[in-house]
PDB file of N, CA and C in Angstrom:
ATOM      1  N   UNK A   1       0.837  -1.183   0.000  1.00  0.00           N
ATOM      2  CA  UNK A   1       0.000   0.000   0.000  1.00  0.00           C
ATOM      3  C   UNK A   1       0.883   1.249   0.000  1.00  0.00           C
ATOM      4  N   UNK A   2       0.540   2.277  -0.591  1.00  0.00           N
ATOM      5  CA  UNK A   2       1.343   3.467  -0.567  1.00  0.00           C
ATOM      6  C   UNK A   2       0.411   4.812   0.141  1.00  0.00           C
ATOM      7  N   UNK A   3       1.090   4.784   1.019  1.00  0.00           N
ATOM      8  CA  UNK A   3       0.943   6.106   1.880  1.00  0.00           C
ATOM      9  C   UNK A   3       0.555   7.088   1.354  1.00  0.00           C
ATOM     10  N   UNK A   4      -0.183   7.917   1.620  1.00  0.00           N
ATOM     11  CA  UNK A   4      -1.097   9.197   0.687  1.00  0.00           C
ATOM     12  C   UNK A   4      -1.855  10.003   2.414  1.00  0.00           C
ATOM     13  N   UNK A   5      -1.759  11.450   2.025  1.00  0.00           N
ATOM     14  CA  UNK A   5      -2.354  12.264   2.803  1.00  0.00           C
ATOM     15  C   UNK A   5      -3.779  11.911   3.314  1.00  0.00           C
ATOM     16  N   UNK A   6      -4.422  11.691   4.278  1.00  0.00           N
ATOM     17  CA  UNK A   6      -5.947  11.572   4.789  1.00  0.00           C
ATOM     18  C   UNK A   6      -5.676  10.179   5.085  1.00  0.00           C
ATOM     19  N   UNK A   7      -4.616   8.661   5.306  1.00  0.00           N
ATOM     20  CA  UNK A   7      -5.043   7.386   4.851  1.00  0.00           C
ATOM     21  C   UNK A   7      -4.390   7.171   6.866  1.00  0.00           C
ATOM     22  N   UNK A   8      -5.084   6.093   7.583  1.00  0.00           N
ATOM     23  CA  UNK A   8      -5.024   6.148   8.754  1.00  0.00           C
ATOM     24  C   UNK A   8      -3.780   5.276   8.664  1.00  0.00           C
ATOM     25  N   UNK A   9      -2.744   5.288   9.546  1.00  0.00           N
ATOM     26  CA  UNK A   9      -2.365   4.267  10.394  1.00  0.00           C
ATOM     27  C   UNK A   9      -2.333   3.969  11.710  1.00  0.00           C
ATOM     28  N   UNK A  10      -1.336   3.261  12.101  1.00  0.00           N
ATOM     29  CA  UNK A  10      -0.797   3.585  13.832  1.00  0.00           C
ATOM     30  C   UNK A  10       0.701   3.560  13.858  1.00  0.00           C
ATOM     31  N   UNK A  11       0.439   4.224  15.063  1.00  0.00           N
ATOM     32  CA  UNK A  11       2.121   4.972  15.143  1.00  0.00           C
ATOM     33  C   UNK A  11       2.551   4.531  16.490  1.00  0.00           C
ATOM     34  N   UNK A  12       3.426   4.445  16.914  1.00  0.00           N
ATOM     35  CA  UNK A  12       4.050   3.662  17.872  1.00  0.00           C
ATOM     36  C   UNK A  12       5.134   4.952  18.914  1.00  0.00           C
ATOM     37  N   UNK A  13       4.222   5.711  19.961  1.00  0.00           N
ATOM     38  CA  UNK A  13       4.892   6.533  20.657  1.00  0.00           C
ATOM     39  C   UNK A  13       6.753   5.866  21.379  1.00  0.00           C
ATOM     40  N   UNK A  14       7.228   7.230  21.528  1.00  0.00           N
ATOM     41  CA  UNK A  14       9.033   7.145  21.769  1.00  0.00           C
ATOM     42  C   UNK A  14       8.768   7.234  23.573  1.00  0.00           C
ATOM     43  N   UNK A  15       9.801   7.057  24.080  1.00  0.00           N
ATOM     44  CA  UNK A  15       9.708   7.908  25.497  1.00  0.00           C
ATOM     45  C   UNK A  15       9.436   8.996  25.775  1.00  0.00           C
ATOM     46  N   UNK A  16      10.223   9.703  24.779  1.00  0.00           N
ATOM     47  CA  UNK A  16      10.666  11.200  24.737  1.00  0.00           C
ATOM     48  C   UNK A  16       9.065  11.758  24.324  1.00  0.00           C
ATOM     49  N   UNK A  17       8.299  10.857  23.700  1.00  0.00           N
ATOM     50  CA  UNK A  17       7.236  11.727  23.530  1.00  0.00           C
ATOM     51  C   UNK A  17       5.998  11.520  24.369  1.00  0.00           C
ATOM     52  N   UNK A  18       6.121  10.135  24.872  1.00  0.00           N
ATOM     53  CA  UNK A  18       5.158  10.215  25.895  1.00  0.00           C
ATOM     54  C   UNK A  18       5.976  10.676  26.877  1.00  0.00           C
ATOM     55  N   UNK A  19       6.963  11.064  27.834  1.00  0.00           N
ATOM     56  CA  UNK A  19       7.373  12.264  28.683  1.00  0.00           C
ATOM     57  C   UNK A  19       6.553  13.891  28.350  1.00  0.00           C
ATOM     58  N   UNK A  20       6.766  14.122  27.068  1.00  0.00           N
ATOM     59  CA  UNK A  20       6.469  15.307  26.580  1.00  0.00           C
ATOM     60  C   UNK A  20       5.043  15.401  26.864  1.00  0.00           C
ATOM     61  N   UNK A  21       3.938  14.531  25.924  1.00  0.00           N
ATOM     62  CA  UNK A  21       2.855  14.641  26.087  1.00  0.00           C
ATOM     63  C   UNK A  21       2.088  14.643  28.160  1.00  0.00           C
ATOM     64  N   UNK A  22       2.770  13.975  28.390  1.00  0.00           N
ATOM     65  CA  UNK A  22       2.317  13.373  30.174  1.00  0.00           C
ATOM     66  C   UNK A  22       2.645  14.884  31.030  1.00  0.00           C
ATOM     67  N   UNK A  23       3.311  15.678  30.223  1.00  0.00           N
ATOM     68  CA  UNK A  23       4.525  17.252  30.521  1.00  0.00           C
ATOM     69  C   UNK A  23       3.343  18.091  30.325  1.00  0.00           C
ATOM     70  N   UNK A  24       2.979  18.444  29.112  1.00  0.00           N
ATOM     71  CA  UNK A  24       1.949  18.693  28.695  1.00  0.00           C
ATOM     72  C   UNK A  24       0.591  18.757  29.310  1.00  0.00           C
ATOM     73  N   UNK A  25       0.354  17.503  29.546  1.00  0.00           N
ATOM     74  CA  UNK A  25      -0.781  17.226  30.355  1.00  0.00           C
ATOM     75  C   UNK A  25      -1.157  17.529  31.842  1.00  0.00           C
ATOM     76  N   UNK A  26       0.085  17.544  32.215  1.00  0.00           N
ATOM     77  CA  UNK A  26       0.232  17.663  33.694  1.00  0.00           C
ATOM     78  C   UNK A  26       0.494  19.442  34.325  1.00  0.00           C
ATOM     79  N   UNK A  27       0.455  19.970  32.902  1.00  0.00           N
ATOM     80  CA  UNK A  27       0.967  21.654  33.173  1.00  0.00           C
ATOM     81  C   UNK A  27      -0.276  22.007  33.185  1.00  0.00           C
ATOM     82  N   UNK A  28      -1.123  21.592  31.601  1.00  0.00           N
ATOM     83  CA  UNK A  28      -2.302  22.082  31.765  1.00  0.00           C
ATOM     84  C   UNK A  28      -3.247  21.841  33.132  1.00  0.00           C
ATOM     85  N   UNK A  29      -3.376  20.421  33.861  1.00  0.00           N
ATOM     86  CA  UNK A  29      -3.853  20.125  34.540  1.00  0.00           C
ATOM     87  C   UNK A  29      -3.583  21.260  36.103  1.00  0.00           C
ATOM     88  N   UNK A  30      -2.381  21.507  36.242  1.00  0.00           N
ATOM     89  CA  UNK A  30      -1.970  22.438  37.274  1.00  0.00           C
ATOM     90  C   UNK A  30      -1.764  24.020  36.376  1.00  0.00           C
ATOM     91  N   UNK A  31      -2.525  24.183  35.756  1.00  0.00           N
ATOM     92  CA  UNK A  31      -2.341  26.218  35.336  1.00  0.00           C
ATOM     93  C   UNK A  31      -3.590  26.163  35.737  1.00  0.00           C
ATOM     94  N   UNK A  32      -4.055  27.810  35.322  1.00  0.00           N
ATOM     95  CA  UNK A  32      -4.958  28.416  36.018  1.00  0.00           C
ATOM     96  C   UNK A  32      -6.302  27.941  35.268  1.00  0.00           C
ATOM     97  N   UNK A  33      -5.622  28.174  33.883  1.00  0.00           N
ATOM     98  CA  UNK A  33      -6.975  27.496  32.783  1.00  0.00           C
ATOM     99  C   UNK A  33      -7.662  26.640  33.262  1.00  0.00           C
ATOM    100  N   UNK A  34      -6.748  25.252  33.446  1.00  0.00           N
ATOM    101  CA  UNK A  34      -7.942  24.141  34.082  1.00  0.00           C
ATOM    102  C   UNK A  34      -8.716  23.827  35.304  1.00  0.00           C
ATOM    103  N   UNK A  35      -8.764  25.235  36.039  1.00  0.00           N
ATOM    104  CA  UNK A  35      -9.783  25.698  37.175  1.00  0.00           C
ATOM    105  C   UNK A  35     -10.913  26.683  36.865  1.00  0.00           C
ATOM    106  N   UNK A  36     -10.589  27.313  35.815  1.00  0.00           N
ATOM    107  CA  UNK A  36     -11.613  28.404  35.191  1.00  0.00           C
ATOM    108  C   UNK A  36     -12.359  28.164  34.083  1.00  0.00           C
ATOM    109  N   UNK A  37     -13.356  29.008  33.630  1.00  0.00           N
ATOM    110  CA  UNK A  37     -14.003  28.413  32.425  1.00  0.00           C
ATOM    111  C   UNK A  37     -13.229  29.702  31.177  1.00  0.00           C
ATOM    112  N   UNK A  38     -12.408  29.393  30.877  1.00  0.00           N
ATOM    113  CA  UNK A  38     -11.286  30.463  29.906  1.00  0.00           C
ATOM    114  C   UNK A  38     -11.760  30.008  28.609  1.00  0.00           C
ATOM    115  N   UNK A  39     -12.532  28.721  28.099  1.00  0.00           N
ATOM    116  CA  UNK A  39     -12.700  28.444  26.815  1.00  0.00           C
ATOM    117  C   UNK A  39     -11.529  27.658  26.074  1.00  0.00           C
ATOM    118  N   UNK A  40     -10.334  27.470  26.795  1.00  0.00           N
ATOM    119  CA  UNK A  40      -9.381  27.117  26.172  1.00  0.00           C
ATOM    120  C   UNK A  40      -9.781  25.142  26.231  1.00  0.00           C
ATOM    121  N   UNK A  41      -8.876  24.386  25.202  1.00  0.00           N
ATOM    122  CA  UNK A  41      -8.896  23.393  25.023  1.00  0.00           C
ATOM    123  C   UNK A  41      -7.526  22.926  25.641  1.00  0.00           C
ATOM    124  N   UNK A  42      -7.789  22.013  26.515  1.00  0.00           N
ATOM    125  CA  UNK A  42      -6.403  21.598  27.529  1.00  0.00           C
ATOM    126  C   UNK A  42      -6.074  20.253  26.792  1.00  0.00           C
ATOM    127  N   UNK A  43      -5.184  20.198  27.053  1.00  0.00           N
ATOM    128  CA  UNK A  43      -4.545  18.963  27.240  1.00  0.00           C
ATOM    129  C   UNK A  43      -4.467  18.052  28.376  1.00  0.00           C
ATOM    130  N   UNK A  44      -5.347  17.092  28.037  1.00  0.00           N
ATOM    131  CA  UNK A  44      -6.401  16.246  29.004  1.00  0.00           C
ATOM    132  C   UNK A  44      -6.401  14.882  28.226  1.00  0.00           C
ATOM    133  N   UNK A  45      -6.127  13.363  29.104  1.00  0.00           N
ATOM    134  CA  UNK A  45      -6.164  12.375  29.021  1.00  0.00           C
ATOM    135  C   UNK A  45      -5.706  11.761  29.336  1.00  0.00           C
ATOM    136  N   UNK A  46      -5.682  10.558  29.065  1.00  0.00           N
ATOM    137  CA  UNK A  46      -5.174   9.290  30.386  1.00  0.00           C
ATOM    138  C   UNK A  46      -3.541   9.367  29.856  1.00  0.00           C
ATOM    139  N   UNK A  47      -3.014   8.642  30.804  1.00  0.00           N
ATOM    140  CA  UNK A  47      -0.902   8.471  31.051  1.00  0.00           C
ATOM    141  C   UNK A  47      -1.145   8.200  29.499  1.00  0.00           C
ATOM    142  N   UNK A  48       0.114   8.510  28.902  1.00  0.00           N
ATOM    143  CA  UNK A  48       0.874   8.149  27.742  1.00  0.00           C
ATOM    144  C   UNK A  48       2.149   7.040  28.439  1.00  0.00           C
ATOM    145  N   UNK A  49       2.468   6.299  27.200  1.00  0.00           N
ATOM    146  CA  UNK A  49       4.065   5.307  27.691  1.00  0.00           C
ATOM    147  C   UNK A  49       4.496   5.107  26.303  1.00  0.00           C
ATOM    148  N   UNK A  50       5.937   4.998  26.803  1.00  0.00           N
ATOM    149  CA  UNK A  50       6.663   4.337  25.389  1.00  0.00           C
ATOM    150  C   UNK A  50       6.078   3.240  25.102  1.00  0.00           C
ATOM    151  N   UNK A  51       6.051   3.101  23.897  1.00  0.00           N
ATOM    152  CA  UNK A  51       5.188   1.732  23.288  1.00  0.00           C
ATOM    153  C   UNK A  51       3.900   1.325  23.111  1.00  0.00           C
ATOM    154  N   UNK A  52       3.216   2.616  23.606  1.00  0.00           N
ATOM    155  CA  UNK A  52       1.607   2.919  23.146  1.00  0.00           C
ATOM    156  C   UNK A  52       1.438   2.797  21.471  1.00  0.00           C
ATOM    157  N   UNK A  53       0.138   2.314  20.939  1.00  0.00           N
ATOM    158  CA  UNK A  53       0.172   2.684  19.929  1.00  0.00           C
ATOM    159  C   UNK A  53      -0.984   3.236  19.470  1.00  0.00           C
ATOM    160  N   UNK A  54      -0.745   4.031  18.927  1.00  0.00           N
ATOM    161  CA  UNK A  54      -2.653   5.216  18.314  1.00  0.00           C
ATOM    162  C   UNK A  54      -2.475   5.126  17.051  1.00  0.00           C
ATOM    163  N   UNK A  55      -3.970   5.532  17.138  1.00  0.00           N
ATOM    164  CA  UNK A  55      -4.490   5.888  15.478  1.00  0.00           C
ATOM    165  C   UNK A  55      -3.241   7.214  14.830  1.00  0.00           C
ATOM    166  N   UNK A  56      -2.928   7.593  13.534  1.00  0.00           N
ATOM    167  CA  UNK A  56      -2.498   8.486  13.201  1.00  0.00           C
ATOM    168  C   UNK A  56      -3.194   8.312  11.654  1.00  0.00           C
ATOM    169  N   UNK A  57      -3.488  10.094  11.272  1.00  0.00           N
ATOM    170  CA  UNK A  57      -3.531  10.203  10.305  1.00  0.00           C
ATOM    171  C   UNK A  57      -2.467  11.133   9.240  1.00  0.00           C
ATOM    172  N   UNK A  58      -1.915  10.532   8.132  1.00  0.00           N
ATOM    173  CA  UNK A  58      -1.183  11.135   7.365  1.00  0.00           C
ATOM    174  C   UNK A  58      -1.469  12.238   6.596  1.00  0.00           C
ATOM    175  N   UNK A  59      -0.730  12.905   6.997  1.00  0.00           N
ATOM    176  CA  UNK A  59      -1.066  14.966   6.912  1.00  0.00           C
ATOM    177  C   UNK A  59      -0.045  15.433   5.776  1.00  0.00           C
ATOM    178  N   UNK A  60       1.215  14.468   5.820  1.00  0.00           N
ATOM    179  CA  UNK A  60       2.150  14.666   4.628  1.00  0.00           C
ATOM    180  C   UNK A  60       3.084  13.440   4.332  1.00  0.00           C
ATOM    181  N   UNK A  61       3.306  13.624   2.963  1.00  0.00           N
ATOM    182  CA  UNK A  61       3.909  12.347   2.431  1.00  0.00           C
ATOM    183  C   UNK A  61       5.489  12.829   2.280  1.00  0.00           C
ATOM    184  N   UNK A  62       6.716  12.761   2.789  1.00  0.00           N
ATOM    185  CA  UNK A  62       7.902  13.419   2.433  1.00  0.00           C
ATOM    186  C   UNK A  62       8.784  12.402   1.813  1.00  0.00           C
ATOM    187  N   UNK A  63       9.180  11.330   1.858  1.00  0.00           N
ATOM    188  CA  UNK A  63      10.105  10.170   0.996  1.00  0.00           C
ATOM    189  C   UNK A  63       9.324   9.264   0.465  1.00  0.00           C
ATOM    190  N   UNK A  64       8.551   9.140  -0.326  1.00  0.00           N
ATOM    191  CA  UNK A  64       8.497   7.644  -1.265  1.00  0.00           C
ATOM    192  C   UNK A  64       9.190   6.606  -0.887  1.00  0.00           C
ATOM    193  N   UNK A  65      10.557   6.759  -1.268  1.00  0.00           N
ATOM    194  CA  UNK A  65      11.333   5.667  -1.095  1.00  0.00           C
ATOM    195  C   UNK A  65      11.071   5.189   0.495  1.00  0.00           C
ATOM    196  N   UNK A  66      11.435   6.010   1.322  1.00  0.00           N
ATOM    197  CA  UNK A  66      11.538   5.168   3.084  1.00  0.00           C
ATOM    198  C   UNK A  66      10.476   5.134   3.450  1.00  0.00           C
ATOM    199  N   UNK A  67       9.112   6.181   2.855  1.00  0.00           N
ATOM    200  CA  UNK A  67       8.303   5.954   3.544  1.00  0.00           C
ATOM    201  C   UNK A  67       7.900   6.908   4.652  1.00  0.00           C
ATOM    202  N   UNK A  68       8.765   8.055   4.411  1.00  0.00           N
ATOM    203  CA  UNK A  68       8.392   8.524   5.515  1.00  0.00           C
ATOM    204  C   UNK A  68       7.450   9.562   5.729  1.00  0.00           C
ATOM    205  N   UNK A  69       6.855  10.294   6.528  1.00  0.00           N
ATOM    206  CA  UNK A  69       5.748  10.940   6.877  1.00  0.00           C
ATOM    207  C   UNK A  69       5.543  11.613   7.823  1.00  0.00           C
ATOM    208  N   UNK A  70       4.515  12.641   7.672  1.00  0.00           N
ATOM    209  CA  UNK A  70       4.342  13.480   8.873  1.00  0.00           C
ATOM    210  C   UNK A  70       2.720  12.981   9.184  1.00  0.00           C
ATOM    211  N   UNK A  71       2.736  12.795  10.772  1.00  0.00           N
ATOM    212  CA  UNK A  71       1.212  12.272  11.073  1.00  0.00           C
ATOM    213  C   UNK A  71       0.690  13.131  12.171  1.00  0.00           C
ATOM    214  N   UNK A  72      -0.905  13.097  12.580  1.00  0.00           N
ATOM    215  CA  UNK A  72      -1.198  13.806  13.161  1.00  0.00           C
ATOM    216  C   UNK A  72      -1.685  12.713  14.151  1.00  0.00           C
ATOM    217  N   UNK A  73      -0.982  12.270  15.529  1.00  0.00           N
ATOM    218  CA  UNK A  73      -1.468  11.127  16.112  1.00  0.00           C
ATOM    219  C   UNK A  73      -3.241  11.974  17.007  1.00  0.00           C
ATOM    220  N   UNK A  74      -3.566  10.702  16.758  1.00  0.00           N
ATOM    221  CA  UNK A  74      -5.227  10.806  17.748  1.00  0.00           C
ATOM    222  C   UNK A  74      -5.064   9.854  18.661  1.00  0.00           C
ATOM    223  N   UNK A  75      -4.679  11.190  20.117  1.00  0.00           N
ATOM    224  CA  UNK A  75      -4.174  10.431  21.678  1.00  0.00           C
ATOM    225  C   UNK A  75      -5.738   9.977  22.078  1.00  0.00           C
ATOM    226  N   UNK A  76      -5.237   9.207  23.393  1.00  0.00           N
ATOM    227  CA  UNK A  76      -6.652   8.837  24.176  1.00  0.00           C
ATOM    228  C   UNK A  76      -6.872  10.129  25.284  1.00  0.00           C
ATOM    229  N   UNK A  77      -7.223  10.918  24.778  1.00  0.00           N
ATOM    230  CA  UNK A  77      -7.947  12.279  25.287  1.00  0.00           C
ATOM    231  C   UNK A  77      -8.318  13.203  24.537  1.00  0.00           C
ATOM    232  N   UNK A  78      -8.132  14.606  24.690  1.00  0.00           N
ATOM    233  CA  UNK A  78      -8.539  15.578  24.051  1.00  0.00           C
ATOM    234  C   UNK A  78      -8.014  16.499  23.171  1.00  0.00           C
ATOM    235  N   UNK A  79      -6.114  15.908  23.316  1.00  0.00           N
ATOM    236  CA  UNK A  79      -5.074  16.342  22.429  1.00  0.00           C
ATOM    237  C   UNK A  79      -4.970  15.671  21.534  1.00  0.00           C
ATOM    238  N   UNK A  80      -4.273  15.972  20.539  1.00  0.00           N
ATOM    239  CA  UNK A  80      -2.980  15.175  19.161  1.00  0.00           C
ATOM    240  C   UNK A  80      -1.513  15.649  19.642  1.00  0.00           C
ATOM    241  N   UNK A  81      -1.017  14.524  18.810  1.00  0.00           N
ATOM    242  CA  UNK A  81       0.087  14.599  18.812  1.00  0.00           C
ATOM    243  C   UNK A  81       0.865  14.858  17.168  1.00  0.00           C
ATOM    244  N   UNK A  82       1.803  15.647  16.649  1.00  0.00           N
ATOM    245  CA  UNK A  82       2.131  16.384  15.663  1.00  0.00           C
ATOM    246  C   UNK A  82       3.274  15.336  15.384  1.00  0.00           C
ATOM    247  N   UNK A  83       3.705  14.086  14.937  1.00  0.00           N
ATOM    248  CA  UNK A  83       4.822  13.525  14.687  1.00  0.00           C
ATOM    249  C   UNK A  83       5.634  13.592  13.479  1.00  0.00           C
ATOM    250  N   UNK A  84       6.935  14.371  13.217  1.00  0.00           N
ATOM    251  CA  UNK A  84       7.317  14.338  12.164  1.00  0.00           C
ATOM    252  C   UNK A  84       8.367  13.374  11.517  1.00  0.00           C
ATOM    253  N   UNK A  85       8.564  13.416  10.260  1.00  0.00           N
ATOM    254  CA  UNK A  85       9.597  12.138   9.638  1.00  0.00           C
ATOM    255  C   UNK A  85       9.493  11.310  10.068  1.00  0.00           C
ATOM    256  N   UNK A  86       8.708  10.646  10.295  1.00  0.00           N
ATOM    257  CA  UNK A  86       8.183   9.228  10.670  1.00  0.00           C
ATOM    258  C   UNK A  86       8.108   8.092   9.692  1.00  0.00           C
ATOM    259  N   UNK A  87       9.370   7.156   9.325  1.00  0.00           N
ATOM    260  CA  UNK A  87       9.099   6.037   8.712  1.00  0.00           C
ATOM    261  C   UNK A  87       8.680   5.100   9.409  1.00  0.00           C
ATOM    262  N   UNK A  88       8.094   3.735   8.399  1.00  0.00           N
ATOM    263  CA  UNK A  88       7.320   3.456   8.196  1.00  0.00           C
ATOM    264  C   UNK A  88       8.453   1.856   8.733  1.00  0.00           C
ATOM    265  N   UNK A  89       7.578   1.431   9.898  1.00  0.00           N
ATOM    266  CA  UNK A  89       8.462   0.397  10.374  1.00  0.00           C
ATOM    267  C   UNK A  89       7.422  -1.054  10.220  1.00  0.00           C
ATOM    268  N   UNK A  90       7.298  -1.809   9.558  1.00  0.00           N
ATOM    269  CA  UNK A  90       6.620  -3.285   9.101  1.00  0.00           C
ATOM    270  C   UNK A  90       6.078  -3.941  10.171  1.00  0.00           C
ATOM    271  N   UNK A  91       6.595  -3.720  11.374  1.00  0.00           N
ATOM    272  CA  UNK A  91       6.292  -4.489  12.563  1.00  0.00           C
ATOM    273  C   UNK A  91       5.510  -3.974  13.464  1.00  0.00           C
ATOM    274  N   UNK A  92       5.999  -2.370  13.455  1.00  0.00           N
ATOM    275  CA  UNK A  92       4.926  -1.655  14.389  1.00  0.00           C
ATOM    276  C   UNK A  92       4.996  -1.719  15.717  1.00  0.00           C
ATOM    277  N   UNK A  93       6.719  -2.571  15.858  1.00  0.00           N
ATOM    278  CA  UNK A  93       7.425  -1.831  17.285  1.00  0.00           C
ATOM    279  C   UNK A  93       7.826  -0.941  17.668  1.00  0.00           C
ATOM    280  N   UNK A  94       8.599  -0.051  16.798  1.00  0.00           N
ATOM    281  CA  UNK A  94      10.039   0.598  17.293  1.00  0.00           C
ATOM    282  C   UNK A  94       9.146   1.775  16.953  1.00  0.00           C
ATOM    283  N   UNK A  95       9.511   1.988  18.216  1.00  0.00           N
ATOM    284  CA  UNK A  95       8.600   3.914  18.642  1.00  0.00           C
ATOM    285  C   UNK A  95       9.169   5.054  17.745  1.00  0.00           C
ATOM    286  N   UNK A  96       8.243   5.605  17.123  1.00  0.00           N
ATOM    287  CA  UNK A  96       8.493   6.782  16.755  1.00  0.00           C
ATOM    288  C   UNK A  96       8.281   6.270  14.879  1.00  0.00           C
ATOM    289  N   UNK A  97       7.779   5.615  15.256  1.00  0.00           N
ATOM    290  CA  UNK A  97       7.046   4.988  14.048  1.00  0.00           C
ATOM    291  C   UNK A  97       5.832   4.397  13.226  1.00  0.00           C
ATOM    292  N   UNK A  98       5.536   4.487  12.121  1.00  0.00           N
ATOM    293  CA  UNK A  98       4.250   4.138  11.943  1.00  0.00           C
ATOM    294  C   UNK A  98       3.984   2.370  11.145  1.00  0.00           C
ATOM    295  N   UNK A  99       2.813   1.949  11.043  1.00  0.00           N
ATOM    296  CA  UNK A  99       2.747   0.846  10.393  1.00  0.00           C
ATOM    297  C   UNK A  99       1.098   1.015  10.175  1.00  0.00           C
ATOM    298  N   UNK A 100       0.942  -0.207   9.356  1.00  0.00           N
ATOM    299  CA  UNK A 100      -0.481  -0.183   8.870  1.00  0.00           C
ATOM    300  C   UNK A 100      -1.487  -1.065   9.520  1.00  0.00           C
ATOM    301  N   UNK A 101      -2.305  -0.555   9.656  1.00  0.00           N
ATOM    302  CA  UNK A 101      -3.583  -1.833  11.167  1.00  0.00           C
ATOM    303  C   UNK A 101      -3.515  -2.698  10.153  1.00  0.00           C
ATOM    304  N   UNK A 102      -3.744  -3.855  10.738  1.00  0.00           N
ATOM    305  CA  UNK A 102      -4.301  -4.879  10.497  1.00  0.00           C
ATOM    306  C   UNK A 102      -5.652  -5.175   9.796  1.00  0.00           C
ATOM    307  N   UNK A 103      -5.506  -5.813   9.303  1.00  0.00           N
ATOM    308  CA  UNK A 103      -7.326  -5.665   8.911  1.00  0.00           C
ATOM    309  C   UNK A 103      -7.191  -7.126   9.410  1.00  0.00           C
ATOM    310  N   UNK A 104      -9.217  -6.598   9.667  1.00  0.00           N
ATOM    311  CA  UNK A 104     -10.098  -7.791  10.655  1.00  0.00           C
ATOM    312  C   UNK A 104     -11.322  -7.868  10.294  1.00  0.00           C
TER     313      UNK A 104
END
């Protein structure tokens, strides 16, 4: 299958980014915003970990050849996550990478 803008996969979070996102989450959760009604959209949802894997959708196609891509991950809450150069790993272990679901 060849990768094209709008086409879903899953992506396989790093440490570094579930640290970031859990960073994220935990600022919004302690600022002032998420005691007031400010209108703002927080960053809200359950722990992130290395080796999670989410839905992502492909927002840009940058190598043909490797495969690689920019995705817009859909976390389990109320954020995304923005992942860039992201090739395309067959197995759908190694974090910081994407692969294609399974079909069922």
């Amino acid at each position: 299958m060849q990768p094209s803008p709008g086409r879903i996969v899953l992506y396989t979070l790093t440490e570094h980014e579930a640290a970031a996102i859990n960073r994220q989450r935990r600022n919004y959760h302690e600022s002032k915003s998420a005691h007031e009604s400010t209108g703002l959209v927080g960053h809200v949802g359950n722990h992130a970990a290395a080796g999670d894997v989410y839905p992502a959708i492909i927002v840009r196609v940058w190598d043909e050849s490797t495969v690689t891509c920019n995705l817009r991950v859909l976390l389990d809450g109320a954020d995304t996550h923005w992942a860039t150069s992201c090739e395309q790993d067959e197995d759908g272990h190694r974090g910081g990478s994407w692969h294609w679901p399974e079909r069922v």
